[in-house]
Protein backbone atom coordinates (compact mmCIF):
# COMPACT_ATOMS: atom_id res chain seq x y z
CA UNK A 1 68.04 13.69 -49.69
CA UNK A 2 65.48 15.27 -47.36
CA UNK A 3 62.54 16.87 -49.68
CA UNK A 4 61.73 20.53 -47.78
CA UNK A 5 58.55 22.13 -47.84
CA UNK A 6 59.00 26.07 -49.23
CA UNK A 7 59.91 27.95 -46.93
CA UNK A 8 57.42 29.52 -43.96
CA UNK A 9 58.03 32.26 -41.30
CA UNK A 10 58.61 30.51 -38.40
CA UNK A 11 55.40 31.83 -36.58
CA UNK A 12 53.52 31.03 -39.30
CA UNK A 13 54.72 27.14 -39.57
CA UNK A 14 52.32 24.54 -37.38
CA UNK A 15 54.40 21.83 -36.54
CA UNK A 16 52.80 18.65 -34.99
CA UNK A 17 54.71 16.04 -32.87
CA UNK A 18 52.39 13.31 -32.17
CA UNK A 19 53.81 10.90 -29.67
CA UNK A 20 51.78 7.47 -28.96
CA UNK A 21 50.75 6.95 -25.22
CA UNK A 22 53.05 4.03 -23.82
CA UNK A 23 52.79 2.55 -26.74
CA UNK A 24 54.28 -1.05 -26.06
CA UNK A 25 52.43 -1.23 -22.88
CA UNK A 26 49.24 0.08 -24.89
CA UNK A 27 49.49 -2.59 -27.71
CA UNK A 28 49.66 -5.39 -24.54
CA UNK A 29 46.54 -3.59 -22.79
CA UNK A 30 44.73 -4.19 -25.86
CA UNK A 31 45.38 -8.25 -26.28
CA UNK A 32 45.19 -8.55 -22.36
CA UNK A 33 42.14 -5.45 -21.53
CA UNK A 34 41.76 -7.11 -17.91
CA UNK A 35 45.14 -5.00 -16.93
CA UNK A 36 43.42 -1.95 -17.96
CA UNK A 37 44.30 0.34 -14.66
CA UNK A 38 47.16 -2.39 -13.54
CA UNK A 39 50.70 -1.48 -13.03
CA UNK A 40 51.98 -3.43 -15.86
CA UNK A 41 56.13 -4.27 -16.98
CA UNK A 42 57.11 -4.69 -21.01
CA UNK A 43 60.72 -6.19 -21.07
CA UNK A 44 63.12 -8.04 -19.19
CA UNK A 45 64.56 -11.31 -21.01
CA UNK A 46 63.62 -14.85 -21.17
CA UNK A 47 60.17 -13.40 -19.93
CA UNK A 48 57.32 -16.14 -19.70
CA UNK A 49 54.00 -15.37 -21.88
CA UNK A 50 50.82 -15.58 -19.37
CA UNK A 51 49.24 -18.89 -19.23
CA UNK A 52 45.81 -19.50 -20.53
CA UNK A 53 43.50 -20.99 -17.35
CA UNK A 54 41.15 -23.72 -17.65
CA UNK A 55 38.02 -21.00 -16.52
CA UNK A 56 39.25 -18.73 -19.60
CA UNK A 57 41.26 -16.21 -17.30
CA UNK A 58 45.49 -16.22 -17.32
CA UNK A 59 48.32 -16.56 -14.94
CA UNK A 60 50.91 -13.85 -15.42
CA UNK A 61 54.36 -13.48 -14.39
CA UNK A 62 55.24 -10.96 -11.85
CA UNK A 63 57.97 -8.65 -11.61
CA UNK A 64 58.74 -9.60 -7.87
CA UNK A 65 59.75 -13.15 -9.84
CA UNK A 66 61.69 -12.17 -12.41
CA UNK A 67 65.45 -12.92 -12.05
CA UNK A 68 68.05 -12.07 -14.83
CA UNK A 69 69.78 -9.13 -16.45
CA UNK A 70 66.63 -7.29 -18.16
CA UNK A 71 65.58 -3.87 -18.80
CA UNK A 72 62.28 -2.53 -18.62
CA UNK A 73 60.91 -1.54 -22.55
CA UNK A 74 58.09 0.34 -21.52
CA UNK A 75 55.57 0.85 -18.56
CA UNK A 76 52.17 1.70 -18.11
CA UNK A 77 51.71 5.22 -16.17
CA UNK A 78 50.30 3.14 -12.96
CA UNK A 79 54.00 1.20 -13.00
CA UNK A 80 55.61 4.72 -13.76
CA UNK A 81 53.75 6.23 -10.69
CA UNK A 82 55.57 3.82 -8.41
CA UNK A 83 59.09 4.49 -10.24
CA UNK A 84 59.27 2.54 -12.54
CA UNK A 85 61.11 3.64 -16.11
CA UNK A 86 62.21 2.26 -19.24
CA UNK A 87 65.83 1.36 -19.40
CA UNK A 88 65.52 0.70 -15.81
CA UNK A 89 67.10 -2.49 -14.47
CA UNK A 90 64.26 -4.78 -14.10
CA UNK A 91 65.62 -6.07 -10.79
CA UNK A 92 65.50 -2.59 -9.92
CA UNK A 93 61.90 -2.12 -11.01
CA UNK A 94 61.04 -5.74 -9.01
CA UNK A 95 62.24 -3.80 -5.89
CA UNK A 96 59.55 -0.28 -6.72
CA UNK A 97 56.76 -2.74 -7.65
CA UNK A 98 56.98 -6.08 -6.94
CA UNK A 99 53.35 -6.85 -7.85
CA UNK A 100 53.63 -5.15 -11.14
CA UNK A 101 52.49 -7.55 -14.14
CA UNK A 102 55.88 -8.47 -16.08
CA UNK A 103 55.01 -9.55 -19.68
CA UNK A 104 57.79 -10.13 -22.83
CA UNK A 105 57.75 -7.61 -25.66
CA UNK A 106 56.31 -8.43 -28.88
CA UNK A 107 58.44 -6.30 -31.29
CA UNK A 108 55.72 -7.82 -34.43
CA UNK A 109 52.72 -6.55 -32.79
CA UNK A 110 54.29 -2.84 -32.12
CA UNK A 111 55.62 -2.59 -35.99
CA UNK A 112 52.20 -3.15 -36.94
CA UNK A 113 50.43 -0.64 -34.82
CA UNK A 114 53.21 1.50 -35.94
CA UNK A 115 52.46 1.01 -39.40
CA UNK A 116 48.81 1.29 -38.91
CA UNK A 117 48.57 4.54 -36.96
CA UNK A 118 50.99 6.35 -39.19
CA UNK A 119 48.88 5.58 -42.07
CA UNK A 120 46.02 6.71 -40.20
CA UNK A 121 48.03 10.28 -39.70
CA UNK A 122 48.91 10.43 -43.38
CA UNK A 123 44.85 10.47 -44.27
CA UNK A 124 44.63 13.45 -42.71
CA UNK A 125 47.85 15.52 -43.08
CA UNK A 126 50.11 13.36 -45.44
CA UNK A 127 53.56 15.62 -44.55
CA UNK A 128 55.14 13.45 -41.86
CA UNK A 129 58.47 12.67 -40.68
CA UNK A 130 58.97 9.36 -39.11
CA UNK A 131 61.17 9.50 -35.39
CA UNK A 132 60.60 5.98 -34.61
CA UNK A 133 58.21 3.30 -33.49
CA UNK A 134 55.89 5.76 -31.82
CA UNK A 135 56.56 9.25 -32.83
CA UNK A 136 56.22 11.25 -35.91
CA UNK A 137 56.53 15.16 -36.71
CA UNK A 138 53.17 16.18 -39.24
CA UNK A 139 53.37 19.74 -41.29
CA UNK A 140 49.95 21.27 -40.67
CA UNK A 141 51.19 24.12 -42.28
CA UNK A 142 49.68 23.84 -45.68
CA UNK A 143 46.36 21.60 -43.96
CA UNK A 144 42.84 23.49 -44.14
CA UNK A 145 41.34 23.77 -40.91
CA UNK A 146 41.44 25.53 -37.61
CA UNK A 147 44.76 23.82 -35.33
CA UNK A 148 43.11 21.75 -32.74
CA UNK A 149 40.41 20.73 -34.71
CA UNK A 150 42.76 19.50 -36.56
CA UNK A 151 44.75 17.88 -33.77
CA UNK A 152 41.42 16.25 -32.76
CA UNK A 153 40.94 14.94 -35.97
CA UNK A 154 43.98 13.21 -36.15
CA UNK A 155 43.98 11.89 -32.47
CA UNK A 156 40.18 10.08 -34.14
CA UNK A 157 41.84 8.98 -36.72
CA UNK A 158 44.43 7.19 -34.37
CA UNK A 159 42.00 5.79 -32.43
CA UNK A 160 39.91 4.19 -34.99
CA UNK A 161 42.92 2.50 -36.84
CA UNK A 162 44.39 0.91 -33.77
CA UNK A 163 42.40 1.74 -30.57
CA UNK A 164 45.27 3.71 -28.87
CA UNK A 165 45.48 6.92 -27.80
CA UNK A 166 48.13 9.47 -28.47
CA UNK A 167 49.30 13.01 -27.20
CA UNK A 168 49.95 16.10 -29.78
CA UNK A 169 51.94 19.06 -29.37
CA UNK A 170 51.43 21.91 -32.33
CA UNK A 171 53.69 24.68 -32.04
CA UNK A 172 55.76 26.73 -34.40
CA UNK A 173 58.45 24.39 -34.46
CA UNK A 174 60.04 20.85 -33.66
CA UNK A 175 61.46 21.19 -30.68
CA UNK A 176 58.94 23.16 -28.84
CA UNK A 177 56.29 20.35 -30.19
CA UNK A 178 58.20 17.51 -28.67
CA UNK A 179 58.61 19.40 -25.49
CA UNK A 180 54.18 19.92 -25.63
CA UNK A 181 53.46 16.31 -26.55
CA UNK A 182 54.31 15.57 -23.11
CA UNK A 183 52.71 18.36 -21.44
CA UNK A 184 49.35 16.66 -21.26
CA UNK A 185 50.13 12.80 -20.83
CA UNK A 186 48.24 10.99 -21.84
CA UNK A 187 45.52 11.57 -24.32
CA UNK A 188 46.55 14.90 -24.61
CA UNK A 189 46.35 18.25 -27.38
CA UNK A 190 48.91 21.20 -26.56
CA UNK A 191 48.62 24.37 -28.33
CA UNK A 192 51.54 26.78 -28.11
CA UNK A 193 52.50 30.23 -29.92
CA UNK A 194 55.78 31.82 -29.54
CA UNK A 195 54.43 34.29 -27.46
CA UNK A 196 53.42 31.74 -24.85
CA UNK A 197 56.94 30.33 -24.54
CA UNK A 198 58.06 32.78 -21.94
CA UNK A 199 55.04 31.68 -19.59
CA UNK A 200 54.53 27.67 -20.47
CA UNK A 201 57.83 26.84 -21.77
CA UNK A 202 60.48 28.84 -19.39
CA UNK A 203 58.91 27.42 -15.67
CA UNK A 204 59.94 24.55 -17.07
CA UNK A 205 63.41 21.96 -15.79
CA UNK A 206 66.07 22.65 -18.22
CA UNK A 207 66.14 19.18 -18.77
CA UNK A 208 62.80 18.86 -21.11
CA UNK A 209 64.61 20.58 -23.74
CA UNK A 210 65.27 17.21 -25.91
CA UNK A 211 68.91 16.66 -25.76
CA UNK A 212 69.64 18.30 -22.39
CA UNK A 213 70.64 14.23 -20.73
CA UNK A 214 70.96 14.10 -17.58
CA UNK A 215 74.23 14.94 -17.12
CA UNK A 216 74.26 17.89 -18.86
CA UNK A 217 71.26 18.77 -16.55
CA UNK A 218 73.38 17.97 -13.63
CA UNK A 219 76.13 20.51 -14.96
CA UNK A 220 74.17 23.07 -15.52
CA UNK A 221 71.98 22.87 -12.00
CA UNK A 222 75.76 23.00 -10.22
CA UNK A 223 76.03 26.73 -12.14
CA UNK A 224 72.45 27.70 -11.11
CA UNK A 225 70.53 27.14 -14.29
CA UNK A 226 67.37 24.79 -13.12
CA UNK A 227 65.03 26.05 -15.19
CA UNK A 228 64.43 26.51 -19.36
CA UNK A 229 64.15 30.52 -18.98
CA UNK A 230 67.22 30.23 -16.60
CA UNK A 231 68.89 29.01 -19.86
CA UNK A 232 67.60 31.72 -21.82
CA UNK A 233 68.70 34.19 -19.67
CA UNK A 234 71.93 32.83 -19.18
CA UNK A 235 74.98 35.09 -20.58
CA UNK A 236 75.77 33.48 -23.74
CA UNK A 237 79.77 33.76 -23.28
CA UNK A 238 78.81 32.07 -19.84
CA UNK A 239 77.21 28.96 -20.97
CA UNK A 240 80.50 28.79 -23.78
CA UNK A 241 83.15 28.64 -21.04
CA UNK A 242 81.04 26.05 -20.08
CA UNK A 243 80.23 23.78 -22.79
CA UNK A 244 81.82 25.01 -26.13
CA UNK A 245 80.52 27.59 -28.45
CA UNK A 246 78.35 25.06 -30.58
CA UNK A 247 76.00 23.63 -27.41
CA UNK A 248 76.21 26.81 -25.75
CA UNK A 249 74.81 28.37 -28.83
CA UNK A 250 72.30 25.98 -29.46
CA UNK A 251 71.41 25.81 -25.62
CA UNK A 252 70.42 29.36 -25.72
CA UNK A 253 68.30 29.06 -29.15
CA UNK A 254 66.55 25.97 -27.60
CA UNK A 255 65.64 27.99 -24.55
CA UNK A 256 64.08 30.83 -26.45
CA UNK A 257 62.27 28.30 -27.90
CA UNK A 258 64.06 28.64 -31.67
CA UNK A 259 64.18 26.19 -34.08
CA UNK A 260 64.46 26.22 -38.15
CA UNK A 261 64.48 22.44 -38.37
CA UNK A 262 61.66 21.46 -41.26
CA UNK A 263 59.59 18.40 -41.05
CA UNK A 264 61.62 15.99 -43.25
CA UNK A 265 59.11 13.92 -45.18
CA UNK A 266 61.46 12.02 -47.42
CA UNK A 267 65.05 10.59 -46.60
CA UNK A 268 67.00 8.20 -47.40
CA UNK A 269 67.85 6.14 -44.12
CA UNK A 270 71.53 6.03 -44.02
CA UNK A 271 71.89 4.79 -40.72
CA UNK A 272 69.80 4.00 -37.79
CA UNK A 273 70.45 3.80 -34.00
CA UNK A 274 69.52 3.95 -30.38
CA UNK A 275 71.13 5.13 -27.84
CA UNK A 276 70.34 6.37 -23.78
CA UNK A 277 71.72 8.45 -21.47
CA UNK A 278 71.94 7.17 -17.69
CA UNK A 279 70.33 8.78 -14.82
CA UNK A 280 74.00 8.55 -13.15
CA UNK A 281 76.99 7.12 -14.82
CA UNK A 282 77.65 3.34 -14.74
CA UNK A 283 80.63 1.21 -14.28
CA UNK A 284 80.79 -1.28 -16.55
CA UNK A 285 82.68 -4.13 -13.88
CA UNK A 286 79.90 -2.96 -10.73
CA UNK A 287 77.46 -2.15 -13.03
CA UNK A 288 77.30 -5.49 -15.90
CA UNK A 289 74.28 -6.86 -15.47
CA UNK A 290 72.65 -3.43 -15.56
CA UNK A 291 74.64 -2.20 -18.74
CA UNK A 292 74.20 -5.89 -20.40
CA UNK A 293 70.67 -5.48 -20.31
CA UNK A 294 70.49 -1.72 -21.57
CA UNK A 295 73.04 -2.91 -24.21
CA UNK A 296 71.16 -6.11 -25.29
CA UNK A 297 67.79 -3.81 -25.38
CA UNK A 298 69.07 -1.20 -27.51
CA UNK A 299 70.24 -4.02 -30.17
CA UNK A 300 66.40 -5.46 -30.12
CA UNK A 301 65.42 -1.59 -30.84
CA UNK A 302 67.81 -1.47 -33.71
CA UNK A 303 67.06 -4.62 -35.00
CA UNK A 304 63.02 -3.78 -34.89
CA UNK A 305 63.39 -0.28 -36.65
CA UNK A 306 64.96 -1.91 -39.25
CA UNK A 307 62.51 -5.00 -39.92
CA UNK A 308 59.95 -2.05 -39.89
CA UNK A 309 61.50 0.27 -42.17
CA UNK A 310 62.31 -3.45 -44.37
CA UNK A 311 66.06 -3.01 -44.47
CA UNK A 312 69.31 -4.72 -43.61
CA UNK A 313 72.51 -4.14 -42.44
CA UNK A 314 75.83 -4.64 -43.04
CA UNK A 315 77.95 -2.82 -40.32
CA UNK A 316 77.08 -2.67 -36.60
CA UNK A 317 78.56 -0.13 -34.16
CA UNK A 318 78.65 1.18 -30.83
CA UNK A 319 78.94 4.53 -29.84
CA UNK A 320 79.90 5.51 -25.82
CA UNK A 321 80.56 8.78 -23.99
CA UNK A 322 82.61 8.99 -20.71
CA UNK A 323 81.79 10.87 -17.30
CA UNK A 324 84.43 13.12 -18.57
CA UNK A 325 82.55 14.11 -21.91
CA UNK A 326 84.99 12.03 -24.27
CA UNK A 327 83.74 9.11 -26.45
CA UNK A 328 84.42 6.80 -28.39
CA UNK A 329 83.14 4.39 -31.49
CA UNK A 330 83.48 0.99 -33.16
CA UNK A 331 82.58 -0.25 -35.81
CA UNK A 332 82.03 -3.56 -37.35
CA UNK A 333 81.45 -5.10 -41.09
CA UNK A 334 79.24 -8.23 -41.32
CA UNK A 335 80.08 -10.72 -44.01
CA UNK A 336 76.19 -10.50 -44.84
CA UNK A 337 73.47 -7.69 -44.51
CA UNK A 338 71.16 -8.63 -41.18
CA UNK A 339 68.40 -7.23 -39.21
CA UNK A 340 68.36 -10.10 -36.43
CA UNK A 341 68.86 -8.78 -33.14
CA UNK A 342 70.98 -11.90 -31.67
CA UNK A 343 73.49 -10.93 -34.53
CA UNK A 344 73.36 -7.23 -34.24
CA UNK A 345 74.04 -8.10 -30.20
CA UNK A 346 76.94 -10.21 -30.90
CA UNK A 347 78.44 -7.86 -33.25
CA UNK A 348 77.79 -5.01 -31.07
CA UNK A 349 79.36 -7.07 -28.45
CA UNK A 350 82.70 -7.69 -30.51
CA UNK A 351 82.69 -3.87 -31.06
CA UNK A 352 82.17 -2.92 -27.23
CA UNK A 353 85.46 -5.45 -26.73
CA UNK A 354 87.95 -2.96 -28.72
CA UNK A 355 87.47 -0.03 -26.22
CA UNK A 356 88.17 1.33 -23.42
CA UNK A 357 86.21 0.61 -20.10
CA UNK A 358 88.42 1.63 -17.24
CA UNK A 359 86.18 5.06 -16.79
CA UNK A 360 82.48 5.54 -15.95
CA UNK A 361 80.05 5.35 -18.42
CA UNK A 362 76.79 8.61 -19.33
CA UNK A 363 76.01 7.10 -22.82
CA UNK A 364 75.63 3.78 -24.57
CA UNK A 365 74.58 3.88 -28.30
CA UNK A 366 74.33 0.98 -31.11
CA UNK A 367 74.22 2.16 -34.82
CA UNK A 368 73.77 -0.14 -37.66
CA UNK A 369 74.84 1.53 -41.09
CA UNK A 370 75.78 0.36 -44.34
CA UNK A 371 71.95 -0.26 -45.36
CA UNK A 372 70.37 -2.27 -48.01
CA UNK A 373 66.64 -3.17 -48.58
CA UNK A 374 65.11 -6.23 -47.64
CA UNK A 375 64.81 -7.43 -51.13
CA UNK A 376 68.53 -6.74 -52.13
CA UNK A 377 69.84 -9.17 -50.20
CA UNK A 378 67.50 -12.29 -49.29
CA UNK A 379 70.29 -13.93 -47.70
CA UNK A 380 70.96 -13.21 -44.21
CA UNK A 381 72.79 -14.21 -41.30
CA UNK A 382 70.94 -15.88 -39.14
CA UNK A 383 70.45 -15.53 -35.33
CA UNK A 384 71.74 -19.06 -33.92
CA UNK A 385 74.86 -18.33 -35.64
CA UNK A 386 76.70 -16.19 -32.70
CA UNK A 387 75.05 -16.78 -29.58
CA UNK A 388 74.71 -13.90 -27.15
């Protein structure tokens, strides 16, 4: 049960979301510093670890190489300049940047910068909500000192714990910090008042409100709403006959920049999951390789958050929308609680087999619920038992 701080006008609150710089990428740059400036690839599968040279420098893999049904983790912002994304095909990304640096993802390393930068956060304001590997909401509400001093102090703090950098939005409220912790990428501090949403907030694409996808984006573009104060300014009863009276409300709250979420410090995790919304929709006969690799990706994700959080699961699901806006879920129980990715996949996989696949695909999700901890159940299934 989430543990709420009292109660604060919203113009009052100072909510932080601090959001690590390419954080994967980051952790490499640090083990391999010579890449430092390099476009540089975290992902793909089956991915060769660079090879130590006689003279003491390496060999790496390149992504004009690479041949399989990957997708790209992360990037550095010198691979995302030439086009390259995560979730991105990494045959796709070999054909944007061919001489990119391709190196495998080291889940281990990441949970411990993870661990070791949030601890860093919690020195200085201890009110956080965890989002993930590389994000967290803080509550500066209730913190002495003047806002971006504040922010600066815990950007320091991040640095000396792990030698990363990070970008911070403080705002009033969630939604309008995760929107300014990418404002200033990377190494960034963005200050914002509700005052200032109307001329830093509304020039802004409708689609940097968190949860516009791109589909939804698309939709609302075709009725001549490009921009976030577009979407405020839309007629309310307008955007309903368009997308049902709980978005549409929440559409037009998000544009105004309103948002009574609190920072949730303490929660039990009853579930966890990934899931990503394609640029266009997918076909999952044309499009296999591309959705195997998304699919097999999002499974590794699960399967990290919970070795980081220390649990296990016992039921694996799948969770898909249509280009039509229906969905559709499966679930599956495991005979015993797991957080191996190769069995999470597999599951995941049986799920994916009991639905429907004739129509193109905007979403693909994997949840794993039904959670114990680590030390409830020291028996798990292991990952040689159902090969991908």
């Amino acid at each position: 049960m989430a543990q709420e701080p009292p109660a604060q006008p919203p113009s009052e609150r100072r909510i932080a979301h601090l959001d690590m710089d390419a954080f994967y990428a980051s952790v490499e740059l640090l083990r391999y510093p010579e890449l430092c400036g390099q476009a540089v690839v975290i992902g793909g599968r089956s991915v060769h670890q660079p090879v130590e040279l006689p003279d003491g420098s390496r060999q790496y893999s390149r992504l004009r190489d690479y041949v399989g049904r990957g997708v790209v983790t992360t990037s550095t912002y010198e691979a995302r300049a030439l086009g390259v994304f995560s979730a991105m095909g990494t045959m796709k990304a070999a054909r944007l940047a061919p001489e990119a640096i391709l190196l495998p993802a080291n889940f281990d390393a990441y949970r411990r910068y993870s661990r070791l930068f949030k601890e860093a956060v919690a020195g200085v304001a201890p009110d956080i909500e965890d989002r993930g590997i590389d994000e967290i909401y803080i509550d500066l509400t209730s913190v002495p000192g003047a806002t971006r001093e504040l922010a600066q102090r815990i950007k320091q703090a991040v640095r000396d714990a792990t030698g990363l950098s990070c970008s911070i939005g403080v705002t009033p409220n969630k939604l309008l910090s995760k929107i300014c912790s990418e404002l200033d990428k990377p190494d960034g501090v963005t200050i914002l008042t509700l005052d200032e949403v109307p001329a830093r907030i509304w020039p802004l694409a409708a689609r940097k409100i968190n949860g516009i996808g791109p589909k939804a984006a698309e939709k609302l573009t075709a009725l001549g709403i490009h921009t976030i104060g577009d979407l405020a300014h839309a007629k309310p009863a307008f955007l309903q006959n368009h997308f049902g009276a709980s978005t549409a409300l929440w559409m037009h709250r998000s544009a105004n920049g309103l948002d009574d979420r609190p920072v949730a410090t303490h929660t039990e995790t009853k579930s966890v999951s990934r899931e990503t919304t394609f640029e266009h929709d997918l076909d999952a006969r044309a499009d296999r390789a591309t959705l195997s690799g998304i699919f097999t990706s999002l499974c590794e994700r699960v399967a990290a958050d919970l070795q980081r959080k220390q649990l296990l699961t016992r039921t694996v699901g799948i969770k898909l929308r249509y280009d039509d806006f229906s969905g559709a879920t499966r679930d599956l129980t495991l005979p015993l609680a797991t957080a191996d990715a190769h069995t999470i996949r597999r599951a995941a996989g049986e799920c994916l087999r009991r639905v429907p696949l004739q129509k193109k695909l905007r979403l693909l999700g994997v949840r794993a619920s039904s959670l114990c901890l680590l030390d409830e159940q020291p028996a798990t299934v292991q990952g040689d038992l159902w090969a991908e």
